[in-house]
N, C-alpha and C. Protein backbone atom coordinates (compact mmCIF):
# COMPACT_ATOMS: atom_id res chain seq x y z
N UNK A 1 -31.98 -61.58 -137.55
CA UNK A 1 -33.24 -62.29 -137.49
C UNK A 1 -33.35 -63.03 -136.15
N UNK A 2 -34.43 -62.90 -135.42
CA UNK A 2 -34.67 -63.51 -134.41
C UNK A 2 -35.25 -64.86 -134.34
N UNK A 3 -34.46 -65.89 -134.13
CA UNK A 3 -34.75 -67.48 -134.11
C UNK A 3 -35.22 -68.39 -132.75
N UNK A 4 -35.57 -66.84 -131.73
CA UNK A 4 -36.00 -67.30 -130.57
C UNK A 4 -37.67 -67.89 -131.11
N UNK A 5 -38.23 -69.17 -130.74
CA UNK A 5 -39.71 -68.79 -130.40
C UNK A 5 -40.74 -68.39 -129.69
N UNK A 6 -40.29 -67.63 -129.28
CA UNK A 6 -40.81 -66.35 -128.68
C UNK A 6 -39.96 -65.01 -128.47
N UNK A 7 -40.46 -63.95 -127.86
CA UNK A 7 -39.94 -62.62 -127.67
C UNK A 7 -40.32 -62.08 -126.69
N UNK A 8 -39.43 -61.26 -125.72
CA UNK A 8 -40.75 -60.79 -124.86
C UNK A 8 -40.65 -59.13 -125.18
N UNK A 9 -41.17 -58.36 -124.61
CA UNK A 9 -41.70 -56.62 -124.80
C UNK A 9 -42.33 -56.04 -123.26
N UNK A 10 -41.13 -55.40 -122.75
CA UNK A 10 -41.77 -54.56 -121.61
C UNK A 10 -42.07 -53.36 -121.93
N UNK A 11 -43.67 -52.93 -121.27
CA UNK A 11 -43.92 -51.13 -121.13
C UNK A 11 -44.24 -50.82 -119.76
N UNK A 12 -44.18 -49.77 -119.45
CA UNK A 12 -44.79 -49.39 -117.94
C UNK A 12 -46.23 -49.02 -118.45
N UNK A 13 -47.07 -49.54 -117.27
CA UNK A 13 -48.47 -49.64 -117.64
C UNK A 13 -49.03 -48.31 -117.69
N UNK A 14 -49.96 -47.67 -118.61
CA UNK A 14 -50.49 -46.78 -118.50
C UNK A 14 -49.74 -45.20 -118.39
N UNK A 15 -47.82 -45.82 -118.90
CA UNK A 15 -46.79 -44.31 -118.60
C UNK A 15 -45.59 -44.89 -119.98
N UNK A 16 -46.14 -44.56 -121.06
CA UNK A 16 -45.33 -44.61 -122.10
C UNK A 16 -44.06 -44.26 -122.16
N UNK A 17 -43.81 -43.03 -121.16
CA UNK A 17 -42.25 -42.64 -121.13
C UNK A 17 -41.63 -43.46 -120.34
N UNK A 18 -42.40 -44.15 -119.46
CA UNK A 18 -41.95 -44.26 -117.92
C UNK A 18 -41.58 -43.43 -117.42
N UNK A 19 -41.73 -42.60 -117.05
CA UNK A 19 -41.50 -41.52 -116.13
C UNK A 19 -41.92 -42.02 -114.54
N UNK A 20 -40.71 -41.56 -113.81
CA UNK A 20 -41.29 -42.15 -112.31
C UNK A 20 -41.73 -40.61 -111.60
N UNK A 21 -42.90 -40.71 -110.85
CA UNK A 21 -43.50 -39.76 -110.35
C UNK A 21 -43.62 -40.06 -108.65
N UNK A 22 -42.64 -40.85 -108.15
CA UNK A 22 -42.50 -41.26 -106.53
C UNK A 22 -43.23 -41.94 -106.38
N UNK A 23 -43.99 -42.53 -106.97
CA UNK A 23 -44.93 -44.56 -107.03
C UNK A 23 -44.57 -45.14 -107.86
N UNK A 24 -44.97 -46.33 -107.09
CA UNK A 24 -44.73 -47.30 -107.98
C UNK A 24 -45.07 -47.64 -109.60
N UNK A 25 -43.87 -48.29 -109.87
CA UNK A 25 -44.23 -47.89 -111.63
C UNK A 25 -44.75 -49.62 -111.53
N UNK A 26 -46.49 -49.91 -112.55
CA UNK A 26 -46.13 -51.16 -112.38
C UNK A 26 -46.41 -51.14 -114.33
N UNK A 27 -46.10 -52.62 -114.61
CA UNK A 27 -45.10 -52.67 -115.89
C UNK A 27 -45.91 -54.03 -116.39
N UNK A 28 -46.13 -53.68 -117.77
CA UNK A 28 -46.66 -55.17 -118.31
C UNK A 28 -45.24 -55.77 -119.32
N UNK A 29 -45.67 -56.96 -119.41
CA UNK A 29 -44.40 -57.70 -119.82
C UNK A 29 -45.57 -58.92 -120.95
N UNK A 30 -45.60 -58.75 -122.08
CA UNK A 30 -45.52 -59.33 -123.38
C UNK A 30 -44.62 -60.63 -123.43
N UNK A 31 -45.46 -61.47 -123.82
CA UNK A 31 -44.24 -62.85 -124.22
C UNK A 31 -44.92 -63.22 -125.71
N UNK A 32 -44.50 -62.58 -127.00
CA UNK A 32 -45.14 -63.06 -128.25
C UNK A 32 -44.49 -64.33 -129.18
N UNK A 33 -45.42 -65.08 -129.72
CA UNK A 33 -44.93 -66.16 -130.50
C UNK A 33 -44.47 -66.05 -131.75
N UNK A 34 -43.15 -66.19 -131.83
CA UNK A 34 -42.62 -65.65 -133.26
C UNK A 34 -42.65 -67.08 -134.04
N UNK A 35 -43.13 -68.27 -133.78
CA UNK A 35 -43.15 -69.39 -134.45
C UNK A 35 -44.38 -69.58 -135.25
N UNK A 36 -44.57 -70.42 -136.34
CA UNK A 36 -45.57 -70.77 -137.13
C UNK A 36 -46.38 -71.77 -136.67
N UNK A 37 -46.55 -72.14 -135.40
CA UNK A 37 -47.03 -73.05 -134.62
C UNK A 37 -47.27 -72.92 -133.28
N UNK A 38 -48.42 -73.22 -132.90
CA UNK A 38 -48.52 -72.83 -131.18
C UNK A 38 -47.49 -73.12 -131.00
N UNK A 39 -47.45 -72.40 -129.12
CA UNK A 39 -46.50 -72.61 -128.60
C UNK A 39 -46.87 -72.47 -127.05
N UNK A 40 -46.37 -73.42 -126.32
CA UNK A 40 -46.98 -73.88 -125.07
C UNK A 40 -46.23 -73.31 -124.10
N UNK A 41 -46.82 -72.11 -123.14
CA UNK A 41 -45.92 -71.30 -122.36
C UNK A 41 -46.57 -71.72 -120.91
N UNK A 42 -45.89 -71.44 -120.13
CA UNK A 42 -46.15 -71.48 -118.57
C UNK A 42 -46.78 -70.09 -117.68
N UNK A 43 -47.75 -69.93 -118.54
CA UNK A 43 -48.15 -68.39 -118.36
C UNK A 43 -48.81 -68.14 -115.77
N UNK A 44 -49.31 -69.00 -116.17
CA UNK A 44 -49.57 -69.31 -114.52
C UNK A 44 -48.31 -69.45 -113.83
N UNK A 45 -47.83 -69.74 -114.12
CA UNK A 45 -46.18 -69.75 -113.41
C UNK A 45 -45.44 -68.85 -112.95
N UNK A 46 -45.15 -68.29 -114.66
CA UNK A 46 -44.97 -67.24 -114.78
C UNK A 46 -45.26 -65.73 -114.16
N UNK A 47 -46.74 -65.70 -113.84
CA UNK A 47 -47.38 -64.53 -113.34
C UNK A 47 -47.20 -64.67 -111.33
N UNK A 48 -47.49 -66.22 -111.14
CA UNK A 48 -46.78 -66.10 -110.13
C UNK A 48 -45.55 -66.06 -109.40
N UNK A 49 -44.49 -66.24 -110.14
CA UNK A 49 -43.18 -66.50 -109.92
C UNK A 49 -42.66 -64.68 -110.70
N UNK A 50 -41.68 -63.97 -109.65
CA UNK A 50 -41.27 -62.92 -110.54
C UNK A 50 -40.73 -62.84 -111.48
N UNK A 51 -40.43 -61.83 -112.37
CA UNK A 51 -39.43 -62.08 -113.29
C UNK A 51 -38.28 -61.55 -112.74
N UNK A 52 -37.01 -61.80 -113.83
CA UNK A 52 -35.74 -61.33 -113.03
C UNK A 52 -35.60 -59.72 -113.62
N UNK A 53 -35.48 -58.86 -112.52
CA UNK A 53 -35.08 -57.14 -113.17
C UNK A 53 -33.73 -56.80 -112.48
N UNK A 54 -33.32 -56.57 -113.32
CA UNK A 54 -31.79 -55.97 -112.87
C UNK A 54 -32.18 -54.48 -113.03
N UNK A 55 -31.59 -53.13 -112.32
CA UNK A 55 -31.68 -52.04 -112.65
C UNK A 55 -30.25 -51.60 -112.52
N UNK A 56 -30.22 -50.71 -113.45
CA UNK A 56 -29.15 -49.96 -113.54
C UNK A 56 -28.96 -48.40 -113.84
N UNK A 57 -28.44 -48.35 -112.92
CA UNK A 57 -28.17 -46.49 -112.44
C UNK A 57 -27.33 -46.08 -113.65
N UNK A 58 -27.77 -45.47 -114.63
CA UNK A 58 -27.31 -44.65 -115.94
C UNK A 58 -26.16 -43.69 -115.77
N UNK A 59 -26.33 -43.35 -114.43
CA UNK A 59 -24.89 -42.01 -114.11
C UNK A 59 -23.39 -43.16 -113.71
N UNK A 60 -24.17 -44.06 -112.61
CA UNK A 60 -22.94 -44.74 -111.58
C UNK A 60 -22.54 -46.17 -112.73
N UNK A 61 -23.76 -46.55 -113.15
CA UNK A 61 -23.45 -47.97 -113.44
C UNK A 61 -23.87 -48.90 -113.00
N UNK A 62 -23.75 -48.00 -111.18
CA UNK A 62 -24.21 -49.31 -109.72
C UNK A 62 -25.26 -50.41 -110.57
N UNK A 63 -25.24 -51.67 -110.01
CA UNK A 63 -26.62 -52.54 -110.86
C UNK A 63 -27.34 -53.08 -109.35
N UNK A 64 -28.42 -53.45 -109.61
CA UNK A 64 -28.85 -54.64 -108.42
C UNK A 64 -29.84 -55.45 -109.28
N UNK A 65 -30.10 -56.64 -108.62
CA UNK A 65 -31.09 -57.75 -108.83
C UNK A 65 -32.05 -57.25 -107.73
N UNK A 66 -33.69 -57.15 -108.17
CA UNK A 66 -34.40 -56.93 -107.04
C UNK A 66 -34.60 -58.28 -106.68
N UNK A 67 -35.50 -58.56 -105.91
CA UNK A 67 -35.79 -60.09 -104.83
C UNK A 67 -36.85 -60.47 -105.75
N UNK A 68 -36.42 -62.23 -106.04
CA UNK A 68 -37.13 -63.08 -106.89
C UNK A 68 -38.41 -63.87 -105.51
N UNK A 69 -39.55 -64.42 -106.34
CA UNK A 69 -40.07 -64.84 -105.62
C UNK A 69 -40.33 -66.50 -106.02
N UNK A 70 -41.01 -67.51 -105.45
CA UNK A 70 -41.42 -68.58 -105.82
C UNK A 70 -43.14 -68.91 -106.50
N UNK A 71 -42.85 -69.83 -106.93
CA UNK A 71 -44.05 -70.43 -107.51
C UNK A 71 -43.92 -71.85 -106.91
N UNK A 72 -45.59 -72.01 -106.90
CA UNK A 72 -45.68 -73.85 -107.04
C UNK A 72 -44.76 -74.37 -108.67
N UNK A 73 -44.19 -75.51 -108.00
CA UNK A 73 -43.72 -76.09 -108.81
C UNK A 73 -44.84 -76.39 -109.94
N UNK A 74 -45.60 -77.06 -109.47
CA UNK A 74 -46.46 -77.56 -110.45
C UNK A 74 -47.09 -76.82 -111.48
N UNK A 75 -47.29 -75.68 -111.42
CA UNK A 75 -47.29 -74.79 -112.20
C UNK A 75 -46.75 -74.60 -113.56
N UNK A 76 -45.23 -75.39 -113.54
CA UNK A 76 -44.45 -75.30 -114.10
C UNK A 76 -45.19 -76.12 -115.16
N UNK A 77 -45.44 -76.91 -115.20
CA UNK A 77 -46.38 -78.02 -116.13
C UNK A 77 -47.64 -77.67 -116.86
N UNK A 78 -47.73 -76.68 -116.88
CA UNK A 78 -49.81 -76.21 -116.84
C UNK A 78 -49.33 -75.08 -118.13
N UNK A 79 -49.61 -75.82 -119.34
CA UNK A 79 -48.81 -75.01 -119.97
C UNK A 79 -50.52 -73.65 -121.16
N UNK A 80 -49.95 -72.79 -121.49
CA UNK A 80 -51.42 -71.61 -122.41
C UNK A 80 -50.33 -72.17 -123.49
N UNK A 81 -51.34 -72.00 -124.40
CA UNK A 81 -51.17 -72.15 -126.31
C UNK A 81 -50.92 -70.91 -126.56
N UNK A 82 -50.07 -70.27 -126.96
CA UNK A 82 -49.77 -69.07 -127.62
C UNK A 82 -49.59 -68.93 -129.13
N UNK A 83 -51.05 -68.64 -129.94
CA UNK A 83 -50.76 -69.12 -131.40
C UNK A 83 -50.03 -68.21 -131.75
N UNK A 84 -49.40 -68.70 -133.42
CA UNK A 84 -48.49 -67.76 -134.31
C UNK A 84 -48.99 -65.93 -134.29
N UNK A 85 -47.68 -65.49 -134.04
CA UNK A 85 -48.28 -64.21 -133.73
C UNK A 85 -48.49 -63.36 -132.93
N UNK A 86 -49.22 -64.04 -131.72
CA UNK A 86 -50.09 -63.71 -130.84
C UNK A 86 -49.16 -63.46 -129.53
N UNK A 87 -49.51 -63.04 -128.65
CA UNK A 87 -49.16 -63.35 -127.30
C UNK A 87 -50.32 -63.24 -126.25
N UNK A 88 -49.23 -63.39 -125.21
CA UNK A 88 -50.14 -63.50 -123.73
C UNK A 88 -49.12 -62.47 -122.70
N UNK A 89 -50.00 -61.89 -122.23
CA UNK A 89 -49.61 -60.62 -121.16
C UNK A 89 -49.31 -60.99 -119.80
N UNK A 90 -48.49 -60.68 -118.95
CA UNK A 90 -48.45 -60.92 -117.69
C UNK A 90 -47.98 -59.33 -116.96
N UNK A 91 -47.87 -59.13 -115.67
CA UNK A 91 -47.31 -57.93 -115.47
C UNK A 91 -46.94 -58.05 -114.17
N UNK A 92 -45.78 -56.81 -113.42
CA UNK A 92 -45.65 -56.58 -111.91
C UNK A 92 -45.19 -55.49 -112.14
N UNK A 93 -45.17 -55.11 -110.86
CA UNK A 93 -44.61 -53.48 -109.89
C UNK A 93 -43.34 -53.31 -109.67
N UNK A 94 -42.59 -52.40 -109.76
CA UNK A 94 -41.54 -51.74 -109.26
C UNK A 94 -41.99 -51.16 -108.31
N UNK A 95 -41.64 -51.22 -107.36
CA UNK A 95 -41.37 -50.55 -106.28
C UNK A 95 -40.99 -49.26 -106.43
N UNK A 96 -41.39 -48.03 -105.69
CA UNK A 96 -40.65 -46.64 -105.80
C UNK A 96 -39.53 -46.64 -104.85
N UNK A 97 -39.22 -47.51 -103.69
CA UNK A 97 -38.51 -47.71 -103.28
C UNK A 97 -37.25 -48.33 -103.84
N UNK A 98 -37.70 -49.50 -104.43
CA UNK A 98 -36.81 -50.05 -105.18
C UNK A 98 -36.38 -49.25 -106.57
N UNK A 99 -37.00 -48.12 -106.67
CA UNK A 99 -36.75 -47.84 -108.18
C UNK A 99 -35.57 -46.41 -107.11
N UNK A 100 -35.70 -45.94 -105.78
CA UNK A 100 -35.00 -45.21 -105.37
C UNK A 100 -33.74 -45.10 -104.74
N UNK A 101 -33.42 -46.44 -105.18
CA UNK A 101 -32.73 -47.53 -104.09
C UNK A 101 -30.78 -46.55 -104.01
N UNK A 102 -30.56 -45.82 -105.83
CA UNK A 102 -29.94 -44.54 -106.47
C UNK A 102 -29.50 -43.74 -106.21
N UNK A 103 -30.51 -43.57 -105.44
CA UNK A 103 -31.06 -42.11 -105.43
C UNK A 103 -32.45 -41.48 -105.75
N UNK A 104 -32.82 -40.19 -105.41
CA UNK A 104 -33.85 -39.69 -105.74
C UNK A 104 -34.03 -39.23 -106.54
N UNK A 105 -32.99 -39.01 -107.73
CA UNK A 105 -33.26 -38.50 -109.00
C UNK A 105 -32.83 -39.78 -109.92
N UNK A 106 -33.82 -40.38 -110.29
CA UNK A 106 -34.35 -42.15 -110.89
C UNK A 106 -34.12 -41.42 -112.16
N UNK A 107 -33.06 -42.75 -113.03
CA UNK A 107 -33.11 -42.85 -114.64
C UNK A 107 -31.93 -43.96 -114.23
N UNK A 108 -32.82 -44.56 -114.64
CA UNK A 108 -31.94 -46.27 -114.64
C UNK A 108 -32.82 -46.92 -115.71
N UNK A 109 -31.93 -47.92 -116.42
CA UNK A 109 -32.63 -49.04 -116.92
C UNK A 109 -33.25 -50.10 -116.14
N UNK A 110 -34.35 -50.75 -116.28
CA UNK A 110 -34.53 -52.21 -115.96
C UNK A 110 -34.78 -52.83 -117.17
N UNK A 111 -34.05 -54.23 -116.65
CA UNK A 111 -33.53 -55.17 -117.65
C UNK A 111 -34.64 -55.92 -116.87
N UNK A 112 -35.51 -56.60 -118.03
CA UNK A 112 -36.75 -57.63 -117.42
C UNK A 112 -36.42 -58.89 -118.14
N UNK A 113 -36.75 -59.92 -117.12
CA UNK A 113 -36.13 -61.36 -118.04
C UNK A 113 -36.75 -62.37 -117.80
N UNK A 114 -37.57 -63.25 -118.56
CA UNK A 114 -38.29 -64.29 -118.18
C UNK A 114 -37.69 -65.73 -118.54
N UNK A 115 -37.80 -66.36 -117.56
CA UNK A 115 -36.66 -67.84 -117.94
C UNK A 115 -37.97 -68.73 -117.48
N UNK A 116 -37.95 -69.65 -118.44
CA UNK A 116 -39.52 -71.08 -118.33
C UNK A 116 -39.29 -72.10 -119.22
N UNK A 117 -39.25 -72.89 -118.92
CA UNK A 117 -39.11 -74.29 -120.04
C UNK A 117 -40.52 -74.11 -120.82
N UNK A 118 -40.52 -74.08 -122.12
CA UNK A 118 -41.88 -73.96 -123.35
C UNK A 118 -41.28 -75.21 -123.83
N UNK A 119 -43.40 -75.49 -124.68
CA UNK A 119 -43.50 -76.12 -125.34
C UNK A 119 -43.19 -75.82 -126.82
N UNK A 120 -42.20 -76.49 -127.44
CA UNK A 120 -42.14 -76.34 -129.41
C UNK A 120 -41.98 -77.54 -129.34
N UNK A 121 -43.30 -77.83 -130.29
CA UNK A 121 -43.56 -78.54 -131.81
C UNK A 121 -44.04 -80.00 -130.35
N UNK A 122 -44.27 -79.89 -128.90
CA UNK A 122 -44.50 -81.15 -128.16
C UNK A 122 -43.27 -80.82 -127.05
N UNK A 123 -42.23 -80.65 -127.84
CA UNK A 123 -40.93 -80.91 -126.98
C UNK A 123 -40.41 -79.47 -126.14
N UNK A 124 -40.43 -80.23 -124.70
CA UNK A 124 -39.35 -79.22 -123.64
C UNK A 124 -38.17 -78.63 -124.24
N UNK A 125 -38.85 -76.89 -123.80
CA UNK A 125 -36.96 -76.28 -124.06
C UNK A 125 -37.18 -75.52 -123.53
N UNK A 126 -35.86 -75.04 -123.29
CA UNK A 126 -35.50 -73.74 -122.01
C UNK A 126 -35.63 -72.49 -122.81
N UNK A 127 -35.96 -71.04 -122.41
CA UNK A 127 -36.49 -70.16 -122.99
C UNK A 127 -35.91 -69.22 -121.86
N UNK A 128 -35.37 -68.04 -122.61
CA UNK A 128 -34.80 -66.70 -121.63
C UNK A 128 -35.50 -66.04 -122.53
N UNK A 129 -35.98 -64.71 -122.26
CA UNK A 129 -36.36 -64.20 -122.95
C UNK A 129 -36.05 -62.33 -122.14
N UNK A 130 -35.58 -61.33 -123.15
CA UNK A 130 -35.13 -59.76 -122.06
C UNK A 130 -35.53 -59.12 -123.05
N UNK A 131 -36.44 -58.12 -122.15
CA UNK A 131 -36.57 -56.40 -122.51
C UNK A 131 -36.09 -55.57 -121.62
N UNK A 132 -35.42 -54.20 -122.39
CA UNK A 132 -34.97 -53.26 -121.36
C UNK A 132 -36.08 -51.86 -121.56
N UNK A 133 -36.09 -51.61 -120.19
CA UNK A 133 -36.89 -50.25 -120.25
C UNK A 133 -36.28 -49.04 -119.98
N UNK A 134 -36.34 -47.89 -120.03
CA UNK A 134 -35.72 -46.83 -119.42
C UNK A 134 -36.94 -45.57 -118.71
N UNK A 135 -36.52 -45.80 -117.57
CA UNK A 135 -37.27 -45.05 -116.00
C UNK A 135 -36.69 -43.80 -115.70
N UNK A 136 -36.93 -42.57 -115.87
CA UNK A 136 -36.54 -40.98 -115.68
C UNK A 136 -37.94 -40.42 -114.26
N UNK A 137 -37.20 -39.72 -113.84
CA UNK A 137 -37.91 -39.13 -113.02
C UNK A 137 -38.31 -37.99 -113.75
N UNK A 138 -39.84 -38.08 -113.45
CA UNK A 138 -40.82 -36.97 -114.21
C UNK A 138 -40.67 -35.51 -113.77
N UNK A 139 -40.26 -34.64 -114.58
CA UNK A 139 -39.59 -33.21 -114.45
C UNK A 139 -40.91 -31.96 -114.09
């Protein structure tokens, strides 16, 4: 049972398999409220600040962190209501570069991870939240 309040859910936008076709794959990322009570997320923050993706090469293992970016701090404060249930969407790009980084024959995981202090029940708490995807080069 999951006792996080929240969850998050990555897909590649508009490519259900993910299949990489030598562009960029870009990817929506889900943050849903598994609590019985709003829940106060940093969704502006969030969308400006990257998330963290690790990829990993399925044959080698090799891993990398791609390059994180910044947000206004203040941001951090500006919190969306996410009622029971529900969520709020945010999204970014992979790079085909970065997704080639491998090699040219792409099937790696990315590991997507969103870290933000949320609101439960009023009160500050720290929140990680990971989905993994799996990226094949389209045959």
């Amino acid at each position: 049972m999951n006792d996080q309040p929240l969850s998050v859910k990555v897909k590649c936008r508009g490519n259900d398999q993910c299949l990489f076709d030598g562009k960029d794959i870009p990817i929506d990322i889900l943050v849903y409220n598994n609590e019985k009570n709003d829940v106060g997320f940093p969704l502006e923050y969030v969308k400006h600040k990257s998330p963290i993706i690790k990829l990993t090469d399925t044959r080698t293992k090799a891993e990398t962190f791609l390059e994180t970016h910044i947000a206004s701090w203040d941001l951090k404060e500006k919190f969306t209501s996410i009622r029971p249930g529900e969520f709020v969407t945010t999204g970014w790009i992979i790079t085909a570069d970065e997704l080639q980084q491998f090699g040219a024959d792409v099937d790696l995981y990315a590991e997507v991870t969103i870290m933000a202090d949320i609101l439960v029940n009023r009160q500050k708490t720290e929140f990680k939240g990971s989905d993994t995807i799996h990226i094949t080069k389209k045959k």
